[in-house]
N, C-alpha and C. Protein backbone atom coordinates (compact mmCIF):
# COMPACT_ATOMS: atom_id res chain seq x y z
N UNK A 1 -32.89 26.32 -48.19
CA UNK A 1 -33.34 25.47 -47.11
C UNK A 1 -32.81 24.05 -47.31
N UNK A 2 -32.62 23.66 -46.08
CA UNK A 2 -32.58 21.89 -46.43
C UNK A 2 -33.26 21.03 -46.59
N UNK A 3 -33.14 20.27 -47.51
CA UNK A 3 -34.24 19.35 -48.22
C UNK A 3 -34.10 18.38 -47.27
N UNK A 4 -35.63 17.64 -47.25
CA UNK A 4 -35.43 16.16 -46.03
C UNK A 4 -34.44 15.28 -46.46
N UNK A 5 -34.18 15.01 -47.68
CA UNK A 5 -33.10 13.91 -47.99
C UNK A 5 -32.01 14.62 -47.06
N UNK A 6 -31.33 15.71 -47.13
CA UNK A 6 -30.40 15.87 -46.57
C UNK A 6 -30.30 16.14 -45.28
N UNK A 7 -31.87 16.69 -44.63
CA UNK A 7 -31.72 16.57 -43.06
C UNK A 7 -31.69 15.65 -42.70
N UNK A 8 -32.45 13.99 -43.45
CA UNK A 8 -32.05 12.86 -42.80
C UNK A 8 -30.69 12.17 -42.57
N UNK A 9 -29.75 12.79 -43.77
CA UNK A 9 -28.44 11.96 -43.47
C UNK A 9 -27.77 12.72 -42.39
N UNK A 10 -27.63 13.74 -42.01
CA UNK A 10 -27.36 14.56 -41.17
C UNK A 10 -27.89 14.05 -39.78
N UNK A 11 -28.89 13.58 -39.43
CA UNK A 11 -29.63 13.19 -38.45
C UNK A 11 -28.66 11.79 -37.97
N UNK A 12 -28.71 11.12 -39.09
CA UNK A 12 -28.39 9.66 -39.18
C UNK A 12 -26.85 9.49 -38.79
N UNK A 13 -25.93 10.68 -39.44
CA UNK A 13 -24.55 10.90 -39.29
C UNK A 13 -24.71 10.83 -37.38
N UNK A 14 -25.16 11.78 -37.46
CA UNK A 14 -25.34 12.30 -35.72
C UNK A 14 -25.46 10.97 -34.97
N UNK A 15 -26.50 10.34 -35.32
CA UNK A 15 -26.75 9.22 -34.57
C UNK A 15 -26.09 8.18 -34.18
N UNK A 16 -25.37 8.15 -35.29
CA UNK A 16 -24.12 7.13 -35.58
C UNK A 16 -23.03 7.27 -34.69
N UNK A 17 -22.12 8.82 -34.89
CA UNK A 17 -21.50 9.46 -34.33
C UNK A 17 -21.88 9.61 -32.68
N UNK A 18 -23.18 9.34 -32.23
CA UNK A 18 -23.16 9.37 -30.93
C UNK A 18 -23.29 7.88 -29.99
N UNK A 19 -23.28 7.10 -31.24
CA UNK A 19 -23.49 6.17 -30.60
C UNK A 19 -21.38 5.18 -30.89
N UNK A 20 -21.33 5.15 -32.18
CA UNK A 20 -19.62 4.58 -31.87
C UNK A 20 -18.71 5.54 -31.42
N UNK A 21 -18.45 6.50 -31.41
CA UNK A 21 -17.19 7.65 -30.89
C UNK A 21 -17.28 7.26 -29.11
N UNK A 22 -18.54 6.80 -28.75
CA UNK A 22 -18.03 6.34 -27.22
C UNK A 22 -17.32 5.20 -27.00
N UNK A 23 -17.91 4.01 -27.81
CA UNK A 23 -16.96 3.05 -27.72
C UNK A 23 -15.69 2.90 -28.66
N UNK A 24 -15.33 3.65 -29.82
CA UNK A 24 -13.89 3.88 -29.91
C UNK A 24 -13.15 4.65 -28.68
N UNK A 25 -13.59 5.67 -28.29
CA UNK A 25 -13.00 6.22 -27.19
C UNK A 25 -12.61 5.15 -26.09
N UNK A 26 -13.28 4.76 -25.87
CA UNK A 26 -13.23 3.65 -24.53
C UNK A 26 -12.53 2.08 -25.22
N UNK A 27 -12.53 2.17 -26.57
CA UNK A 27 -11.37 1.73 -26.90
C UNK A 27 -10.16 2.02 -26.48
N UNK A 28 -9.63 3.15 -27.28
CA UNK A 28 -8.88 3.42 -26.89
C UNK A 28 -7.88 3.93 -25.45
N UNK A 29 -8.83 4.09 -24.67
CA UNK A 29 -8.41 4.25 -23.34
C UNK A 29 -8.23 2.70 -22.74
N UNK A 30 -8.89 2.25 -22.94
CA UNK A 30 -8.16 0.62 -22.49
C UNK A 30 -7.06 0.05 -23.24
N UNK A 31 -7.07 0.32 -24.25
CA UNK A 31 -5.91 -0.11 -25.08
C UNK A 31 -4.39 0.35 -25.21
N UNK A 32 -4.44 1.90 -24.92
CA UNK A 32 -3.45 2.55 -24.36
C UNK A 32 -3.10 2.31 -22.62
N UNK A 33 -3.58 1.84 -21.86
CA UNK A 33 -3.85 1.68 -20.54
C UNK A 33 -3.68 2.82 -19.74
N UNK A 34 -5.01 3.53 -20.46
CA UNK A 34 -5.15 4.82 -19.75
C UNK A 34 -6.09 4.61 -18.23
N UNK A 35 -6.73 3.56 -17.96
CA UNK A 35 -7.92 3.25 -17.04
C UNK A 35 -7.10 3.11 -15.97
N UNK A 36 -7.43 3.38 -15.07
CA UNK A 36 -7.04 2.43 -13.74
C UNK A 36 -8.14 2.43 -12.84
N UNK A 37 -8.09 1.05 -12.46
CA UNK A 37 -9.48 0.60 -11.81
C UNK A 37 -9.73 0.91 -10.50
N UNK A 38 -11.39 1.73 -10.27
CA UNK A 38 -11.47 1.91 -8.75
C UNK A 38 -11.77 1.38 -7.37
N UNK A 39 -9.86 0.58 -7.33
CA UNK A 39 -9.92 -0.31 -6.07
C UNK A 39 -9.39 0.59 -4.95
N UNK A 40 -10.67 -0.06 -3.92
CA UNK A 40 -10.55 0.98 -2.76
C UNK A 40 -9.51 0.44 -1.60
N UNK A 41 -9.34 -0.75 -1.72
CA UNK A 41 -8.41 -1.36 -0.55
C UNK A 41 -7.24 -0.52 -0.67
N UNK A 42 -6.59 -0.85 0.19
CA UNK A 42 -5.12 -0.38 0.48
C UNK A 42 -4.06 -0.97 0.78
N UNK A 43 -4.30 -2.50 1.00
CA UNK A 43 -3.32 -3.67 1.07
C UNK A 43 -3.14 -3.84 -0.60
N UNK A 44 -2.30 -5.14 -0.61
CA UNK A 44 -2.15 -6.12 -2.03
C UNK A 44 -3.18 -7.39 -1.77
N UNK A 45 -4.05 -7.38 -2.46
CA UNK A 45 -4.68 -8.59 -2.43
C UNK A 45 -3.32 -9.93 -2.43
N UNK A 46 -4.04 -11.31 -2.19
CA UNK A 46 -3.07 -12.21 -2.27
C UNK A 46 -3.97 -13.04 -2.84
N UNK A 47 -3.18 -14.05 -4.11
CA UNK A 47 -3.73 -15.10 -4.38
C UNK A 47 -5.49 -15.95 -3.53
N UNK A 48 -6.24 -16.06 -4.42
CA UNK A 48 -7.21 -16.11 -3.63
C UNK A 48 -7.26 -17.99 -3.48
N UNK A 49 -6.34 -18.39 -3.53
CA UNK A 49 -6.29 -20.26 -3.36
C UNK A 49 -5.50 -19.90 -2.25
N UNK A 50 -4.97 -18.80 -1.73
CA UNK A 50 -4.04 -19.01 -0.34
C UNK A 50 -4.37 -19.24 0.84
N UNK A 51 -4.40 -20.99 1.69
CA UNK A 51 -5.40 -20.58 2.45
C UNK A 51 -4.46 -21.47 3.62
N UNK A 52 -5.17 -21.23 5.21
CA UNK A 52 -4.09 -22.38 5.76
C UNK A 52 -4.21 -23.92 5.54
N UNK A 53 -4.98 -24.37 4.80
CA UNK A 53 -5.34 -25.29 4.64
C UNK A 53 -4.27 -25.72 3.55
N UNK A 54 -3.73 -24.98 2.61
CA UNK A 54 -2.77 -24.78 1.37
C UNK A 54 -1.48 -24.55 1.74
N UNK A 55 -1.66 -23.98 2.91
CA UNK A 55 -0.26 -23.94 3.37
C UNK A 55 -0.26 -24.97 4.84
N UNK A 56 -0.64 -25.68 4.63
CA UNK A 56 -0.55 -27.42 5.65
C UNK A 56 -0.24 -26.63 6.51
N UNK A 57 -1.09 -25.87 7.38
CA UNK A 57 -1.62 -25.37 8.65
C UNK A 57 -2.47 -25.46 9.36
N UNK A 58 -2.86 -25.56 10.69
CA UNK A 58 -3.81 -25.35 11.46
C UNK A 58 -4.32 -23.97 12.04
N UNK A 59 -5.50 -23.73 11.94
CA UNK A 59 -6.33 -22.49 11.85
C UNK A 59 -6.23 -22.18 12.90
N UNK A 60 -5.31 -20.80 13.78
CA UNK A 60 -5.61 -21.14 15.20
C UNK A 60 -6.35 -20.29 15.56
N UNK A 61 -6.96 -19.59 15.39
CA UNK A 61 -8.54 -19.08 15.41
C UNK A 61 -9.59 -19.07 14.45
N UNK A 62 -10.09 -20.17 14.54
CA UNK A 62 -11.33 -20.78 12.94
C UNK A 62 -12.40 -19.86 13.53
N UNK A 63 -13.18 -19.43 12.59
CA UNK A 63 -14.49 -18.12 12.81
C UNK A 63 -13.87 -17.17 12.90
N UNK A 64 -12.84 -17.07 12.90
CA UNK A 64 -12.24 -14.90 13.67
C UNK A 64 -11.82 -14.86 12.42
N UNK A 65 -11.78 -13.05 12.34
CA UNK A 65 -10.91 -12.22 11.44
C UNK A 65 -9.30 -12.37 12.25
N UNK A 66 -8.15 -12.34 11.78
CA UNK A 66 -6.90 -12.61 11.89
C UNK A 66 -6.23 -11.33 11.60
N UNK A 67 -4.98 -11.10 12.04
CA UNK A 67 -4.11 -10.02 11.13
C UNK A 67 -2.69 -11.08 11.85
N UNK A 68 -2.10 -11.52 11.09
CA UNK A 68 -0.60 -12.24 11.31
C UNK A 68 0.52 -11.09 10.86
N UNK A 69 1.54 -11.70 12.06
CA UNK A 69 2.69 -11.08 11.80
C UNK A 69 3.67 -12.12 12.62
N UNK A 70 4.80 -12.47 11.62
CA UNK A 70 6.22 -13.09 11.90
C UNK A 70 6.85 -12.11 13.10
N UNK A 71 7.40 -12.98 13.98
CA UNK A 71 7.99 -12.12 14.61
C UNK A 71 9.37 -12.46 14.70
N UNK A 72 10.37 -11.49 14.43
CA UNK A 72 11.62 -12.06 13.69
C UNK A 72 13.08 -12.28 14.98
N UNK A 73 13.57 -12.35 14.69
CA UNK A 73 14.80 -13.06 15.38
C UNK A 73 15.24 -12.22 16.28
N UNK A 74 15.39 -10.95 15.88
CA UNK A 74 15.73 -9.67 16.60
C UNK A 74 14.44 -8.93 16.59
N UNK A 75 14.06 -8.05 17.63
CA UNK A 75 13.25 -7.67 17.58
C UNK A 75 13.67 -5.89 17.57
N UNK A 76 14.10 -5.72 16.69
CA UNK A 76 14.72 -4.03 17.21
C UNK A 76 13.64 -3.05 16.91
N UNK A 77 13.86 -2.05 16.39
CA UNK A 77 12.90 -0.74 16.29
C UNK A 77 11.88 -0.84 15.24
N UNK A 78 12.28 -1.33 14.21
CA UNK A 78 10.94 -1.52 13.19
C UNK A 78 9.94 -2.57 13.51
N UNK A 79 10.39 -3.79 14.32
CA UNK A 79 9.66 -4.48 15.00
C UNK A 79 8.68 -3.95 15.95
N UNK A 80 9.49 -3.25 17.09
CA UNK A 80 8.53 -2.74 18.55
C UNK A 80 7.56 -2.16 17.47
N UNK A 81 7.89 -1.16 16.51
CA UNK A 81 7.00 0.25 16.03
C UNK A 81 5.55 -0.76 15.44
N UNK A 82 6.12 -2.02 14.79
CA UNK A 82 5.24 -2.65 14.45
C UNK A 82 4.13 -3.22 15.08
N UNK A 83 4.60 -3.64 16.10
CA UNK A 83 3.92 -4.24 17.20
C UNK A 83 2.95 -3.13 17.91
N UNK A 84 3.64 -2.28 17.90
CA UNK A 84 2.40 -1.12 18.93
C UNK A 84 1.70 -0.75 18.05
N UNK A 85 2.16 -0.50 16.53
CA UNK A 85 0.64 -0.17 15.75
C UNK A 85 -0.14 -1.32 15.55
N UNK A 86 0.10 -2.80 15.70
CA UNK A 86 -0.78 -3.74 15.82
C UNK A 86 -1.72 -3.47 16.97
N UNK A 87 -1.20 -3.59 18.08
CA UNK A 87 -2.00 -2.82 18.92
C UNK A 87 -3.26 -1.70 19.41
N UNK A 88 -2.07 -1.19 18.95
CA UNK A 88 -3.17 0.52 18.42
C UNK A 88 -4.42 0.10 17.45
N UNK A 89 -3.47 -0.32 16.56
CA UNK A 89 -4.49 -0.69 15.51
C UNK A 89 -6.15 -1.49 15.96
N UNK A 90 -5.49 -2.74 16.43
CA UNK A 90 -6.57 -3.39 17.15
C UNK A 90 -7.48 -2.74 17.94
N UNK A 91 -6.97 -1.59 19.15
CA UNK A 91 -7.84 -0.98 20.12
C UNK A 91 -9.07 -0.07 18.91
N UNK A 92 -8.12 0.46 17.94
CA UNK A 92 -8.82 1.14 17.05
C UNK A 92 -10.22 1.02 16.49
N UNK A 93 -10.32 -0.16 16.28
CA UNK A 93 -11.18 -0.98 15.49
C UNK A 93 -12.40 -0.68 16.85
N UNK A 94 -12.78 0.11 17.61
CA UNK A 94 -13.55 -0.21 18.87
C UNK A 94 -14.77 -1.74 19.17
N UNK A 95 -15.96 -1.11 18.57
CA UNK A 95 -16.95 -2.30 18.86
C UNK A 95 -16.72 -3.15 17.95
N UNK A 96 -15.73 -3.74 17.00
CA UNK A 96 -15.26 -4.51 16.49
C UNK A 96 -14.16 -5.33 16.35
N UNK A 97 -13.62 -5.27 17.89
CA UNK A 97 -12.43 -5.85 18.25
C UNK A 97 -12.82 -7.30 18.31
N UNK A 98 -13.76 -7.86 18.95
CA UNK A 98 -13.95 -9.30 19.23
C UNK A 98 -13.49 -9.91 18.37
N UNK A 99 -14.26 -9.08 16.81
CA UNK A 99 -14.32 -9.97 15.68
C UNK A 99 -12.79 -10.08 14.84
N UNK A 100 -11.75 -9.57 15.62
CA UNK A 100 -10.35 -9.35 14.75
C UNK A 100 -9.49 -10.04 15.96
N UNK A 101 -8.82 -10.28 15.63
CA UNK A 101 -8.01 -11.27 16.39
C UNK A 101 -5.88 -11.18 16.06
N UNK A 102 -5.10 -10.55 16.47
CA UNK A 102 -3.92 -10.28 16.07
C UNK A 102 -3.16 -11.44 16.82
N UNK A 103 -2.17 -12.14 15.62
CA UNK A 103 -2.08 -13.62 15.77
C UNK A 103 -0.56 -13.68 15.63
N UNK A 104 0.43 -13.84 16.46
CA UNK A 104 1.91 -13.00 15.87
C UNK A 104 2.27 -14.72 16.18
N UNK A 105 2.92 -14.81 14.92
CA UNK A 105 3.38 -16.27 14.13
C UNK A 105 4.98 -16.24 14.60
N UNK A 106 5.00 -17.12 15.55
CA UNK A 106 6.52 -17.53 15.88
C UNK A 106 7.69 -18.70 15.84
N UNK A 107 8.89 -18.67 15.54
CA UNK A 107 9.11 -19.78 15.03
C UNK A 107 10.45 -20.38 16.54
N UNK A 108 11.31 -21.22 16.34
CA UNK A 108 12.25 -21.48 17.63
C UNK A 108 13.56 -20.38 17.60
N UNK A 109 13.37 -19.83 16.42
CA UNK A 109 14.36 -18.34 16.43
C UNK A 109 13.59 -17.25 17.11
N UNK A 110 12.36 -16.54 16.92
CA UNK A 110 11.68 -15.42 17.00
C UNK A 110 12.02 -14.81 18.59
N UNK A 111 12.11 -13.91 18.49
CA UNK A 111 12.46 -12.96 19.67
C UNK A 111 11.03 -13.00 20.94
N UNK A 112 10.66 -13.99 21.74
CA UNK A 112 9.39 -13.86 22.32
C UNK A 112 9.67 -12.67 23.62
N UNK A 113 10.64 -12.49 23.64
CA UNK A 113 10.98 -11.26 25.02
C UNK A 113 10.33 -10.00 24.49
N UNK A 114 10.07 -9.75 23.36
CA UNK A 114 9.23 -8.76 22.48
C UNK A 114 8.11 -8.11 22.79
N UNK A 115 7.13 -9.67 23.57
CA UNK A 115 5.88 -9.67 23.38
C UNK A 115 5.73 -9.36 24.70
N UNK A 116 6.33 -9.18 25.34
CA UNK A 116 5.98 -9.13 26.65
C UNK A 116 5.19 -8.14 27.28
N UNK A 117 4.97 -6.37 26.67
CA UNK A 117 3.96 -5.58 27.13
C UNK A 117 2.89 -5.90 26.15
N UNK A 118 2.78 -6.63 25.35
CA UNK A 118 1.44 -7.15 24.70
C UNK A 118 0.87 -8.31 25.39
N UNK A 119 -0.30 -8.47 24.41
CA UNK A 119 -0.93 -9.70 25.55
C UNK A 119 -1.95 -10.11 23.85
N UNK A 120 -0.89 -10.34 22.83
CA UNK A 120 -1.22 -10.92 21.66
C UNK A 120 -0.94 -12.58 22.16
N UNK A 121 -1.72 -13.02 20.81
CA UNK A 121 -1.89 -14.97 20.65
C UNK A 121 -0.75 -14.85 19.74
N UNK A 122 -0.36 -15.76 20.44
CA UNK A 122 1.05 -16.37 19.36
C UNK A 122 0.64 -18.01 19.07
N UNK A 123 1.34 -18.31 18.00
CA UNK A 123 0.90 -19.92 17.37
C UNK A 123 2.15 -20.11 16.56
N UNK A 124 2.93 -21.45 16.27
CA UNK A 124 4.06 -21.78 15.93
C UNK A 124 3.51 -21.16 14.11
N UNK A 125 4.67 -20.98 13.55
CA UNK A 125 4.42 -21.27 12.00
C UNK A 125 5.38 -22.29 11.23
N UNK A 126 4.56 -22.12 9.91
CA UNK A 126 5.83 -23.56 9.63
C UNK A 126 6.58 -22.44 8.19
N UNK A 127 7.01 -23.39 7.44
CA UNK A 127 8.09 -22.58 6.36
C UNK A 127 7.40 -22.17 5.46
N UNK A 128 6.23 -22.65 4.83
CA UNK A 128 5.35 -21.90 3.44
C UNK A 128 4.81 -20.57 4.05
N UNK A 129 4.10 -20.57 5.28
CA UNK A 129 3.87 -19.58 6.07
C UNK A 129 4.52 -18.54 6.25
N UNK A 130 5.58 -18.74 6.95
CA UNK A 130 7.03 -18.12 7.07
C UNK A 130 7.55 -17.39 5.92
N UNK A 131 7.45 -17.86 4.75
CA UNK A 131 8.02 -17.30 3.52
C UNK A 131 6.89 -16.24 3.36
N UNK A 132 5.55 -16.27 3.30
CA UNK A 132 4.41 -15.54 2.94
C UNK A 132 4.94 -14.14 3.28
N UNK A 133 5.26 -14.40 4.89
CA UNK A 133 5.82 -13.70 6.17
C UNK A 133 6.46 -12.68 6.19
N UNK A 134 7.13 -12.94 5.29
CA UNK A 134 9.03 -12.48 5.10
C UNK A 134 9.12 -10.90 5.41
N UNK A 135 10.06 -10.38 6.01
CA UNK A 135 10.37 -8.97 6.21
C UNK A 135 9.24 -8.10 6.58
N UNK A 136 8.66 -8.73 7.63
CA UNK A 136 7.66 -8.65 8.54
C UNK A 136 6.28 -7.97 8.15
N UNK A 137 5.82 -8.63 7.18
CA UNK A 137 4.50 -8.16 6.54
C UNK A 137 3.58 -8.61 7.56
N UNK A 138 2.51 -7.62 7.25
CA UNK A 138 1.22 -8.48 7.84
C UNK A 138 0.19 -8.94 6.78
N UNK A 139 -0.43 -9.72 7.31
CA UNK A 139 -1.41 -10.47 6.42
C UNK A 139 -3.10 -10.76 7.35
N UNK A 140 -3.38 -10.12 6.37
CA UNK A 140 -5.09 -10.40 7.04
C UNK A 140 -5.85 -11.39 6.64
N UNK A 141 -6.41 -12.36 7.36
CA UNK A 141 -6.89 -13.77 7.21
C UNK A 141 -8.51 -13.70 7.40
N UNK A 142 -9.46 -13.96 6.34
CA UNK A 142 -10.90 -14.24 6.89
C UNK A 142 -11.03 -15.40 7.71
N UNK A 143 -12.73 -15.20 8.37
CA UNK A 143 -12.67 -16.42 8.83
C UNK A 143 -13.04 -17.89 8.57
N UNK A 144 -12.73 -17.71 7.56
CA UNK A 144 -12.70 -19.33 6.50
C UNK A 144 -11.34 -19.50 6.33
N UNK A 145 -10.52 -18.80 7.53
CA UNK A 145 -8.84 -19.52 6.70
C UNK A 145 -7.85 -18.86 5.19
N UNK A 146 -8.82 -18.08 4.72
CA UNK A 146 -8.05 -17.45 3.08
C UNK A 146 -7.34 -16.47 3.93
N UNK A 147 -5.96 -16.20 3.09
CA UNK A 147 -5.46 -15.54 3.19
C UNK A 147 -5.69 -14.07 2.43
N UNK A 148 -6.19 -12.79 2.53
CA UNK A 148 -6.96 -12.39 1.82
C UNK A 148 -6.11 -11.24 1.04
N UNK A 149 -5.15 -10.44 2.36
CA UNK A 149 -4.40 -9.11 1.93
C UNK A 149 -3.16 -9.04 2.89
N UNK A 150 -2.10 -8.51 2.10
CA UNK A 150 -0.95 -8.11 3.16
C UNK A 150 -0.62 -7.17 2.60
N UNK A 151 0.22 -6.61 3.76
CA UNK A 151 0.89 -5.24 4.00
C UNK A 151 2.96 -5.29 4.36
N UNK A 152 3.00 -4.79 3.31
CA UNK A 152 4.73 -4.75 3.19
C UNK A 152 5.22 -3.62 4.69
N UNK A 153 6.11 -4.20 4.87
CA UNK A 153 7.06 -3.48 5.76
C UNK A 153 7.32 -2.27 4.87
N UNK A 154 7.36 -0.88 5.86
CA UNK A 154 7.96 0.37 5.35
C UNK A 154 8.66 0.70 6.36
N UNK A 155 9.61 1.68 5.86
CA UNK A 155 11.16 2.19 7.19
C UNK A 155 10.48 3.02 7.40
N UNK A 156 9.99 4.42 7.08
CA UNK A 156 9.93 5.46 7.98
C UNK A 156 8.77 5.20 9.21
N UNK A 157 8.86 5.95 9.99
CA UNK A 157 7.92 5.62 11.13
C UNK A 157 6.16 6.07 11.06
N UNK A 158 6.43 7.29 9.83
CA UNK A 158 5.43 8.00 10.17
C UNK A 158 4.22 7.38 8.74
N UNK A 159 5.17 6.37 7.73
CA UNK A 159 4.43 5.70 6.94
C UNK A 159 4.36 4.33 7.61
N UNK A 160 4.44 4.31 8.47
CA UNK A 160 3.87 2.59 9.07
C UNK A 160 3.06 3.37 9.88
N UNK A 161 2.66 4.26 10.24
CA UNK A 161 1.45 4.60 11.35
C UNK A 161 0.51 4.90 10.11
N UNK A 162 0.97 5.59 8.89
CA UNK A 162 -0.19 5.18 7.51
C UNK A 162 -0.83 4.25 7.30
N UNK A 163 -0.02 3.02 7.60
CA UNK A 163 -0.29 2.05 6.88
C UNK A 163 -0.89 1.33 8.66
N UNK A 164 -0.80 1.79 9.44
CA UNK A 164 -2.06 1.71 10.72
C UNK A 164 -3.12 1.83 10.28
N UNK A 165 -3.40 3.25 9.56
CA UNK A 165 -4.23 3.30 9.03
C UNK A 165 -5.08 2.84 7.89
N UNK A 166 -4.33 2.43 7.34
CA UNK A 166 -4.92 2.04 5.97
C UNK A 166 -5.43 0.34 6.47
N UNK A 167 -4.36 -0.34 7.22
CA UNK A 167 -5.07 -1.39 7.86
C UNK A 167 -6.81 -1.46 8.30
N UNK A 168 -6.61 -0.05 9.16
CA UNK A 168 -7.81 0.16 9.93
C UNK A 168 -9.14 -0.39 9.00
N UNK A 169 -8.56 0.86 8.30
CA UNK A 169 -9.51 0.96 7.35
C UNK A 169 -10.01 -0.12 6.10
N UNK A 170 -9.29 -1.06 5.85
CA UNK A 170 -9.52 -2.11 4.94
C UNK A 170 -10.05 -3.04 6.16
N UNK A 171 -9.92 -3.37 7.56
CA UNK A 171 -10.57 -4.07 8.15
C UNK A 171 -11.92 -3.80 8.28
N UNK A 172 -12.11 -2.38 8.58
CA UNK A 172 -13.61 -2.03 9.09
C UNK A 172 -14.02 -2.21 7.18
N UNK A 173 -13.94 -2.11 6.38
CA UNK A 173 -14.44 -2.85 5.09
C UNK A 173 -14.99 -3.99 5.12
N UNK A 174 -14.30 -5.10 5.14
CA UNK A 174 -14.36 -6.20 5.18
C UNK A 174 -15.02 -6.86 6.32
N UNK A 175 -14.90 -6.01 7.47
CA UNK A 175 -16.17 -6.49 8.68
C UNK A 175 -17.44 -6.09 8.46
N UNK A 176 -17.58 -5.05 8.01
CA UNK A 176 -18.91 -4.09 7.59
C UNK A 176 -19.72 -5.39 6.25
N UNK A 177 -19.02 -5.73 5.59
CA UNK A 177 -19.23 -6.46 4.69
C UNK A 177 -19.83 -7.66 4.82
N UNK A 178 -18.68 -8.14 6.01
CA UNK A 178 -18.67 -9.76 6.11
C UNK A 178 -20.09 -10.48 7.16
N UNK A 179 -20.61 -11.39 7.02
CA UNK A 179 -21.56 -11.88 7.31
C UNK A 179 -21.34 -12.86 8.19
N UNK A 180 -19.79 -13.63 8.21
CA UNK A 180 -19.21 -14.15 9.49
C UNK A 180 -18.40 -13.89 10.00
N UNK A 181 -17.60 -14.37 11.27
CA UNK A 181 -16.70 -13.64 11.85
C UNK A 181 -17.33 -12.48 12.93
């Protein structure tokens, strides 16, 4: 039989063993960079000092949710495709359209013959803006002005109607969330 001296170290081993083998483990999984963290968005966050205020701008809808987009010199096929999933996108959003606002940033190059079956707000941009901009990302703006998340241009057609989606869906987040706007 086992004597108590030895059922206690046995006990004590155990105890030990159940209490560090989790945090070596979880050592080691962070240390190897086995983790990856569960972020649900689907944009790239952006710098959280990015704001129009930082980029010596004027807010042209202060209180609204925003989604900006450059509209570029030529307006050919990745453009239109862009533009109608802004669209789409927007109708999408149903009883939460008021609160989103699609804001297409134009400069004395930008193609405005573009816009013409839309009935989007356009507002000049300047060059820090513009650069943010580049190769026709969109960028979603709270309504305090931060610049919060953007979305890279993709070629195929049927991953920019994804990324319709994934818009959608990181907006109705952030409205569900948000307390203004």
């Amino acid at each position: 039989m086992n004597s108590p001296k030895q059922n206690g170290k046995n006990t004590l081993l155990i105890l030990l063993l159940a209490f560090i083998l989790p945090v070596a483990m979880a050592k080691l999984v962070l240390s190897m960079d086995l983790y990856r963290g569960g972020a649900t968005n689907n944009g790239t966050l952006i710098a959280a000092d990015t704001t129009y205020a930082s980029l010596s701008m004027k807010n042209p809808k202060p209180q609204q949710w925003q989604v900006l987009y450059l509209l570029p010199e030529q307006c050919l096929e990745k453009c239109q495709n862009r533009l109608y999933i802004l669209q789409q996108s927007h109708t999408a959003l149903g009883k939460d359209q008021d609160r989103v606002h699609t804001v297409i940033m134009v400069n004395e190059n930008s193609d405005i013959s573009a816009l013409i079956p839309y009935q989007f707000m356009t507002h000049s941009v300047n060059d820090k803006l513009a650069s943010l901009l580049n190769q026709q990302k969109l960028i979603i703006v709270d309504p305090l002005g931060s610049l919060i998340m953007s979305y890279p241009i993709v070629l195929n057609k049927d991953a920019q109607i994804m990324q319709g989606k994934a818009l959608i869906a990181d907006l109705r987040k952030l409205l569900k969330l948000s307390r203004i706007g």
